[in-house]
Each structure stands twice: as C-alpha cells, then as structure tokens.
PDB file of N, CA and C in Angstrom:
ATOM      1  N   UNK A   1       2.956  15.393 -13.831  1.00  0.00           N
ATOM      2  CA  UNK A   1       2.025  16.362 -13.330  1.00  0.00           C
ATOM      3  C   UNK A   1       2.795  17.613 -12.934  1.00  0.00           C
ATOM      4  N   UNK A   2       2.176  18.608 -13.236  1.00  0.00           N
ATOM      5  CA  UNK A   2       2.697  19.677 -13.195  1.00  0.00           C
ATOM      6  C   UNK A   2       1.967  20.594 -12.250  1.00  0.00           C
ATOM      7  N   UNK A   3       2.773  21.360 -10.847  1.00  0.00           N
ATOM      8  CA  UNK A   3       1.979  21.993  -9.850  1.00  0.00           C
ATOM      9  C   UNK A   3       2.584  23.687  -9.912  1.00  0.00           C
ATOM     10  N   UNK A   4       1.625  23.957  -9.838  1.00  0.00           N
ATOM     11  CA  UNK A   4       1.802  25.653  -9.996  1.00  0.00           C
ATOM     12  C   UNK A   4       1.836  26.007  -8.684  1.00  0.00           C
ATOM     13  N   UNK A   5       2.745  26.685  -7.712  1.00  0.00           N
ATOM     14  CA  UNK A   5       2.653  27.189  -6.348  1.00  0.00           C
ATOM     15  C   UNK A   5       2.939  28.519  -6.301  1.00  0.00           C
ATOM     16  N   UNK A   6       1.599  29.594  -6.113  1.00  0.00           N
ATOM     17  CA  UNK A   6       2.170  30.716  -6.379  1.00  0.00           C
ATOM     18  C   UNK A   6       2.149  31.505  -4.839  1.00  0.00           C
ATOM     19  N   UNK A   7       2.293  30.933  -3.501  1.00  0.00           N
ATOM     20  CA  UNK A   7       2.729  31.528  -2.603  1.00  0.00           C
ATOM     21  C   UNK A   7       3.334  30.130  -1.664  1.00  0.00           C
ATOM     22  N   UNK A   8       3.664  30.630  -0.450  1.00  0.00           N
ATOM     23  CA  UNK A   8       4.394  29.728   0.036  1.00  0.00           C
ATOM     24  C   UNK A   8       3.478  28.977   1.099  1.00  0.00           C
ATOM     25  N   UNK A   9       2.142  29.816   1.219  1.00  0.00           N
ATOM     26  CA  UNK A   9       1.094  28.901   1.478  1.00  0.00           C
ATOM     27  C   UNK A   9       0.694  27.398   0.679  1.00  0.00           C
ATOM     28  N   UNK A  10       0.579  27.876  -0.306  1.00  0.00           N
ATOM     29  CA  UNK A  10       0.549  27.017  -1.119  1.00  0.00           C
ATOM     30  C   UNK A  10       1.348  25.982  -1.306  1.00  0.00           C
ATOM     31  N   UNK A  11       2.572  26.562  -0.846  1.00  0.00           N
ATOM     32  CA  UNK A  11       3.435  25.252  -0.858  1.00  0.00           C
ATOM     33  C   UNK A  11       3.873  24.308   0.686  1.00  0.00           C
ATOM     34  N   UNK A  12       3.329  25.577   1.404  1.00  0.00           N
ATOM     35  CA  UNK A  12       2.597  24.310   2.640  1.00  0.00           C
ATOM     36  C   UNK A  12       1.658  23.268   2.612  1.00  0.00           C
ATOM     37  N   UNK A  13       0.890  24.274   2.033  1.00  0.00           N
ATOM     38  CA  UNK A  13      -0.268  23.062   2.222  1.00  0.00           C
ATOM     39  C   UNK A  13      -0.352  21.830   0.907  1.00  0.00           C
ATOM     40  N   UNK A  14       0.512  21.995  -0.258  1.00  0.00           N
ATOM     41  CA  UNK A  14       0.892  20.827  -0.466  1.00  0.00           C
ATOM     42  C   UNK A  14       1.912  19.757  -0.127  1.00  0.00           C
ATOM     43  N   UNK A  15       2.721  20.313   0.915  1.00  0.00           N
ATOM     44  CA  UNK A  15       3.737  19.970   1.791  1.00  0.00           C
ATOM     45  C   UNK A  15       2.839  19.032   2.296  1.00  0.00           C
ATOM     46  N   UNK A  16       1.970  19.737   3.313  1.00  0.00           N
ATOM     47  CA  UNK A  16       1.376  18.794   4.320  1.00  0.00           C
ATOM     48  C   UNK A  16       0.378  17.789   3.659  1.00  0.00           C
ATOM     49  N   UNK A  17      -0.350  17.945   2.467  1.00  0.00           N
ATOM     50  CA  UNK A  17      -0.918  17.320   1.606  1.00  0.00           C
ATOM     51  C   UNK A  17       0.061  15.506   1.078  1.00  0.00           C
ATOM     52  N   UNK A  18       1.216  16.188   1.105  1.00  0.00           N
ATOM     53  CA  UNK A  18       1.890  15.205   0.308  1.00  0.00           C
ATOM     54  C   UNK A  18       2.438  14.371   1.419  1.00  0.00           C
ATOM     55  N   UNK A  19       2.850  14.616   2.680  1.00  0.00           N
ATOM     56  CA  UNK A  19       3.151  14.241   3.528  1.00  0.00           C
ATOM     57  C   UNK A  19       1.875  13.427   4.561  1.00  0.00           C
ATOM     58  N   UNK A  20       0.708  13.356   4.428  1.00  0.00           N
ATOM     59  CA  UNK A  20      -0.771  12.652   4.867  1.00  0.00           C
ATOM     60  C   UNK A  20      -0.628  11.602   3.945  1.00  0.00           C
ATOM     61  N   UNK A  21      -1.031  11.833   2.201  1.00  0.00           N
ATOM     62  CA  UNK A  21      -0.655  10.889   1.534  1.00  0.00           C
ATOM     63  C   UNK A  21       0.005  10.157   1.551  1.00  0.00           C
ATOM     64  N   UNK A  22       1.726  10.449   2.193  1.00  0.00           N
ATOM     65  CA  UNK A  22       2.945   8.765   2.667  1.00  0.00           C
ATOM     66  C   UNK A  22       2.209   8.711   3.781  1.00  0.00           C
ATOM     67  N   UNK A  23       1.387   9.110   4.659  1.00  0.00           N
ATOM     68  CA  UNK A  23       1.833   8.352   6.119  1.00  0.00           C
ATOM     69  C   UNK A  23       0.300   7.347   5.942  1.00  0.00           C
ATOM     70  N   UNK A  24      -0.651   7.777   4.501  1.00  0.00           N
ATOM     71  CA  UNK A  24      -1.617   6.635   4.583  1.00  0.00           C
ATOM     72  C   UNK A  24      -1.104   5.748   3.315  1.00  0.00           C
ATOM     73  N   UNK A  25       0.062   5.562   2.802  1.00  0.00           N
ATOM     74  CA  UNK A  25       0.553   4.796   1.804  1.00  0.00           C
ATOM     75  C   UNK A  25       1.264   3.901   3.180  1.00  0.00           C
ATOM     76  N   UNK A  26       1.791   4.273   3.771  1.00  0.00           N
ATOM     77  CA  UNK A  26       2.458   3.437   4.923  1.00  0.00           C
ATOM     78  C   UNK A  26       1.626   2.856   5.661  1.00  0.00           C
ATOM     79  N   UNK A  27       0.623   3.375   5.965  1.00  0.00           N
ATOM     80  CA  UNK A  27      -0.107   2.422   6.874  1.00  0.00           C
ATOM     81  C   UNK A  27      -1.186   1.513   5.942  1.00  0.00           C
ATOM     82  N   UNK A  28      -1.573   2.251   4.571  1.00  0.00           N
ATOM     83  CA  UNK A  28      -1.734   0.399   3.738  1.00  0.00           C
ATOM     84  C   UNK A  28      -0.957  -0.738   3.759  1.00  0.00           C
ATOM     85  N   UNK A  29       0.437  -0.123   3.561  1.00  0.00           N
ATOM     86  CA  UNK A  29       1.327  -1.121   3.489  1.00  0.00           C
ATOM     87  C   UNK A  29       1.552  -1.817   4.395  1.00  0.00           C
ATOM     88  N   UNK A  30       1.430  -1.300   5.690  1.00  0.00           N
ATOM     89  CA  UNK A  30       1.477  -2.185   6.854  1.00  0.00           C
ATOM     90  C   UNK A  30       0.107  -3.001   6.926  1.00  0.00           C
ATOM     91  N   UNK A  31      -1.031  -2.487   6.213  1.00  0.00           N
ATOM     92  CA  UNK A  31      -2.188  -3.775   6.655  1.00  0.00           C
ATOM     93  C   UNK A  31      -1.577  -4.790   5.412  1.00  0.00           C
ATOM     94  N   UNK A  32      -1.062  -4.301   4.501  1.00  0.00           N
ATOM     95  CA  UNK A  32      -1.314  -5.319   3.913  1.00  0.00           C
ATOM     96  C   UNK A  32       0.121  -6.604   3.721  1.00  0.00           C
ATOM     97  N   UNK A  33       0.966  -6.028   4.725  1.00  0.00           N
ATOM     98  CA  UNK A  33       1.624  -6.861   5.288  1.00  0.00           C
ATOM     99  C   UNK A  33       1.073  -7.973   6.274  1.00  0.00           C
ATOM    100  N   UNK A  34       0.191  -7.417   7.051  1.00  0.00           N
ATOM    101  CA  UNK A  34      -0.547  -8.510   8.416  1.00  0.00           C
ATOM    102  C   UNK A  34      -1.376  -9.012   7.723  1.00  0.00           C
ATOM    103  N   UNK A  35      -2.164  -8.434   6.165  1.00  0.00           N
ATOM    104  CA  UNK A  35      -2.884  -9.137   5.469  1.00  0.00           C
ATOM    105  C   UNK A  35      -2.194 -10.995   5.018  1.00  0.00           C
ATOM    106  N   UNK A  36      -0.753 -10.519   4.189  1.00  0.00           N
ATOM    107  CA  UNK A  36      -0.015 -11.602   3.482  1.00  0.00           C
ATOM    108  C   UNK A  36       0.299 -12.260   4.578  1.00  0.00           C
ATOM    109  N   UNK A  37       1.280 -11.522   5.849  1.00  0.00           N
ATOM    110  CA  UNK A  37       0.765 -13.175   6.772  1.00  0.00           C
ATOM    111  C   UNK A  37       0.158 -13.802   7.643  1.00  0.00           C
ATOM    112  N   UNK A  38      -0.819 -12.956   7.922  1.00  0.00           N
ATOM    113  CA  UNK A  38      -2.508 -13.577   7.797  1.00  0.00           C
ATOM    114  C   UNK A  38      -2.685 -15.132   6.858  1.00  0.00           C
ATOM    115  N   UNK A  39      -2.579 -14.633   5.307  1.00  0.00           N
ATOM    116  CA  UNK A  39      -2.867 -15.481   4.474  1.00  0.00           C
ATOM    117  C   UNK A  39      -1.967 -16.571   4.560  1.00  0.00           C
ATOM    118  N   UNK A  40      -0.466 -16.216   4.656  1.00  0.00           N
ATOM    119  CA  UNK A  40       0.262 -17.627   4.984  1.00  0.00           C
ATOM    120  C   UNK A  40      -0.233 -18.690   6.182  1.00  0.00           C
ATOM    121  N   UNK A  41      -0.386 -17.776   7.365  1.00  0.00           N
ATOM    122  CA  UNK A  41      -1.243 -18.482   8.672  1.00  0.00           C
ATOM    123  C   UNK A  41      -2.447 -19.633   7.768  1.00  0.00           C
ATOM    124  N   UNK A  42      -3.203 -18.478   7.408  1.00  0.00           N
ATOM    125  CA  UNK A  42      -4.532 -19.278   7.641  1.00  0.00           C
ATOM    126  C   UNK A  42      -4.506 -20.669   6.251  1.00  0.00           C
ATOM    127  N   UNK A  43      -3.230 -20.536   5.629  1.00  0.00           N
ATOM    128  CA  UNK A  43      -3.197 -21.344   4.607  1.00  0.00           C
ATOM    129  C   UNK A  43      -2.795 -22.977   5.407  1.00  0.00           C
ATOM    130  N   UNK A  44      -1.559 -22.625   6.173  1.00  0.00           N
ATOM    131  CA  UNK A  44      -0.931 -23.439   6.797  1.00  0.00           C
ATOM    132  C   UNK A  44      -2.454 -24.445   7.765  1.00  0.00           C
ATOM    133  N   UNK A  45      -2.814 -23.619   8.378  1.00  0.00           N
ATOM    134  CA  UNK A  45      -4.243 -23.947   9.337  1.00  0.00           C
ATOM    135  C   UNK A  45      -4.983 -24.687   8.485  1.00  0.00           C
ATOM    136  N   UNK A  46      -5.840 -24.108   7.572  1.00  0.00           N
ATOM    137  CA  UNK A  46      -6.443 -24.989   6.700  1.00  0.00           C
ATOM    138  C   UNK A  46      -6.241 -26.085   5.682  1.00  0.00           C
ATOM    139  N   UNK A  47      -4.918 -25.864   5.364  1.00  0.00           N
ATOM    140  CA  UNK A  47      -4.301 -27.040   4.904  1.00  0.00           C
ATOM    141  C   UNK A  47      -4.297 -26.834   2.888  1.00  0.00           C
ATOM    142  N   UNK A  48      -4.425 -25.623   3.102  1.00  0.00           N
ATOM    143  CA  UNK A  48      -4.388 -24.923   1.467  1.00  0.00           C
ATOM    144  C   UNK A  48      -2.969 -25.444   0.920  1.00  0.00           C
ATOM    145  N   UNK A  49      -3.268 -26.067  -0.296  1.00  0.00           N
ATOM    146  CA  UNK A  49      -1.592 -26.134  -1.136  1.00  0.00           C
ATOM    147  C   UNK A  49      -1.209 -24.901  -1.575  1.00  0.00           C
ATOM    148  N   UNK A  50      -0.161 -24.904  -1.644  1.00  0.00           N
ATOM    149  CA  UNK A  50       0.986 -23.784  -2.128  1.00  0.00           C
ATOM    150  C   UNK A  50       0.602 -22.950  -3.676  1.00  0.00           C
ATOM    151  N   UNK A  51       0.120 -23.824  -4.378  1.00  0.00           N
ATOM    152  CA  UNK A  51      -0.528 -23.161  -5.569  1.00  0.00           C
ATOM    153  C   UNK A  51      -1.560 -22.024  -5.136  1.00  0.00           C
ATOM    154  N   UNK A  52      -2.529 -22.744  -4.125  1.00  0.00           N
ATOM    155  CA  UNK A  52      -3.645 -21.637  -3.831  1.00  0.00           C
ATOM    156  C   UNK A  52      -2.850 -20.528  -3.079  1.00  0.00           C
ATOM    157  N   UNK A  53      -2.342 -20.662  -2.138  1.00  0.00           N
ATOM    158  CA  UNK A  53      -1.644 -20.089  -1.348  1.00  0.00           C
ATOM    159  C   UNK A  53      -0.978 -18.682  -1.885  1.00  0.00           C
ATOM    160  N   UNK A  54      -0.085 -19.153  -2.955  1.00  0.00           N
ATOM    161  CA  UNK A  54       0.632 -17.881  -3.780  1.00  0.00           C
ATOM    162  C   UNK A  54      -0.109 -17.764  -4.507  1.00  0.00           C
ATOM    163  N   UNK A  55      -1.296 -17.753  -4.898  1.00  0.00           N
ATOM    164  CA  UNK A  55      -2.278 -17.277  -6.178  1.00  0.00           C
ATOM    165  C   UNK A  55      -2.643 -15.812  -5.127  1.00  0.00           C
ATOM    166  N   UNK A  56      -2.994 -16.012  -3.874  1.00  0.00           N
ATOM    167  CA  UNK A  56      -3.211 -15.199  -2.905  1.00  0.00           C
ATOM    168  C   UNK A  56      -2.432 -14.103  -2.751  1.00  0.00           C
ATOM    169  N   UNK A  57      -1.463 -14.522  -2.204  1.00  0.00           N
ATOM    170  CA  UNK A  57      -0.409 -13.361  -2.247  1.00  0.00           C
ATOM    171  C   UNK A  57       0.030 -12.884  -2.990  1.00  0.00           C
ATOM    172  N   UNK A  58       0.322 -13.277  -4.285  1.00  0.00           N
ATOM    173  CA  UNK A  58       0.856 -12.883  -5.543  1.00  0.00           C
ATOM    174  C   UNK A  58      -0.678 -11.963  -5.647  1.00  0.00           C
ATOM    175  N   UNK A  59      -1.976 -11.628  -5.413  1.00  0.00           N
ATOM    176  CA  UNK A  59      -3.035 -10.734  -5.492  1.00  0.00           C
ATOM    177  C   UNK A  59      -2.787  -9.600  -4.592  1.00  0.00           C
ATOM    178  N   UNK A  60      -2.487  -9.596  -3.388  1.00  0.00           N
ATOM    179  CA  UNK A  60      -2.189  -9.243  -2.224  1.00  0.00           C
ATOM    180  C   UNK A  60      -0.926  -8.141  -2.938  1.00  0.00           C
ATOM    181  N   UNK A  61       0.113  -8.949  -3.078  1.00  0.00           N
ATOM    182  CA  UNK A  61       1.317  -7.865  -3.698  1.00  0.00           C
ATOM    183  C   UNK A  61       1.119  -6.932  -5.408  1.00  0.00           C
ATOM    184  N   UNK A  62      -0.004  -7.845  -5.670  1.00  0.00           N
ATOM    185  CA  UNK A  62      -0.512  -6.841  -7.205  1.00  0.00           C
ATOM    186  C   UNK A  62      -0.903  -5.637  -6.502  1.00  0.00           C
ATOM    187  N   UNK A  63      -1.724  -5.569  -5.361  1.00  0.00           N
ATOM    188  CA  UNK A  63      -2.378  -3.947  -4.569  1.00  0.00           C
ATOM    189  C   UNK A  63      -1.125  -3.665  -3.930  1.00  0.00           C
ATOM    190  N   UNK A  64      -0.296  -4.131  -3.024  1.00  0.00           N
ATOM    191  CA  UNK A  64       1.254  -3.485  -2.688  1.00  0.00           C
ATOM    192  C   UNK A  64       1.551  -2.611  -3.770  1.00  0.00           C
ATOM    193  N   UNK A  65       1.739  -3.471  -5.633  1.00  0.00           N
ATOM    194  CA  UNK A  65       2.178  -1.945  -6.422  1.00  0.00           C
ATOM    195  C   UNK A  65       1.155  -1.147  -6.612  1.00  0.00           C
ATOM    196  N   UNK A  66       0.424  -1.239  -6.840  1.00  0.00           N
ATOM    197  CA  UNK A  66      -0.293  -0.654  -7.395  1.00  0.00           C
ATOM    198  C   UNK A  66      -0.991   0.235  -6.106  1.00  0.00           C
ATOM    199  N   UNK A  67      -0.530   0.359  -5.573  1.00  0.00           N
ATOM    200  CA  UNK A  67      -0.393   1.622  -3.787  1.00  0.00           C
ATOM    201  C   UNK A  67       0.722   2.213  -3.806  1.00  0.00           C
ATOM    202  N   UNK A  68       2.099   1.741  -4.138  1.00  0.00           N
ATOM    203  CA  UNK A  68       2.727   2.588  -4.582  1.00  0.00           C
ATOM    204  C   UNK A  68       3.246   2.657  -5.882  1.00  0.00           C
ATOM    205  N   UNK A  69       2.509   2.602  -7.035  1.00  0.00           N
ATOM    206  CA  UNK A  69       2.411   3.459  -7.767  1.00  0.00           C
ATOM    207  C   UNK A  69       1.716   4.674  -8.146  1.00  0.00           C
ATOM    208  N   UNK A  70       1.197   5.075  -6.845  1.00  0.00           N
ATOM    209  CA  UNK A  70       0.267   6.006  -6.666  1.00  0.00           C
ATOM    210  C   UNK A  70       0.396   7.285  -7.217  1.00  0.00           C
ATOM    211  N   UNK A  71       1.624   7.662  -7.261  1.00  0.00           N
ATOM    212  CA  UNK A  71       2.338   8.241  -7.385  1.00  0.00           C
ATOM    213  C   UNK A  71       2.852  10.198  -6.090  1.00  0.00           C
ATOM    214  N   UNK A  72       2.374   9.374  -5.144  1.00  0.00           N
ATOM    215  CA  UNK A  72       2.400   9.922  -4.065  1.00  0.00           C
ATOM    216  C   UNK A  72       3.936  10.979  -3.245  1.00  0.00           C
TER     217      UNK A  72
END
C-alpha cells in the first residue's frame, strides 16, 4: 500500500492513526490471551480431552494471526 502525505499534517494524523491501530491490536491480543487460558481452565474443569481442547486453541491462535496480519 502506497500513502501519499502531502503535508506534515497529514503525516500526523496518520501517525496517530497508526499508532490507535497497535494499541487496539494489543489489546485484542491481550483478550485473546485470557481467552486461550480461559479455554485451558474451563477444559481442565469440565473434563474436555486434549483433542477438543487444542481444536480450541489452535481456533483461538488462527484469529491471533490473522490480527496481526492486519497489516497495521
């Protein structure tokens, strides 16, 4: 992608643009950390085998890339 900035406004406010974008790529990543061990918890609790278990998280970390491949 290619960005054209033809004042330095402009390149503030994609400054600050690009800089909102990491700080809500970071805070997905942090839910979806308490998400995965969440899911380990509640696997252990309920008594889920390990197959189900990582079918879960292995879903869980497919949205981890695919958040940052955002390309942010």
């Amino acid at each position: 992608m290619t960005l054209k900035v033809s004042t330095s406004e402009d390149l503030s406010k994609y400054r600050e643009l690009r800089e909102k974008m990491n700080e809500t790529r970071c805070e997905i990543n942090e839910q979806l950390t308490e998400l995965f061990d969440m899911t380990i918890e509640s696997g252990k609790y309920l008594g889920l085998d390990m197959e189900t278990t990582n079918k879960e998280l292995e879903r869980i970390n497919k949205v981890r890339r695919q958040v940052n491949n955002l390309g942010f």
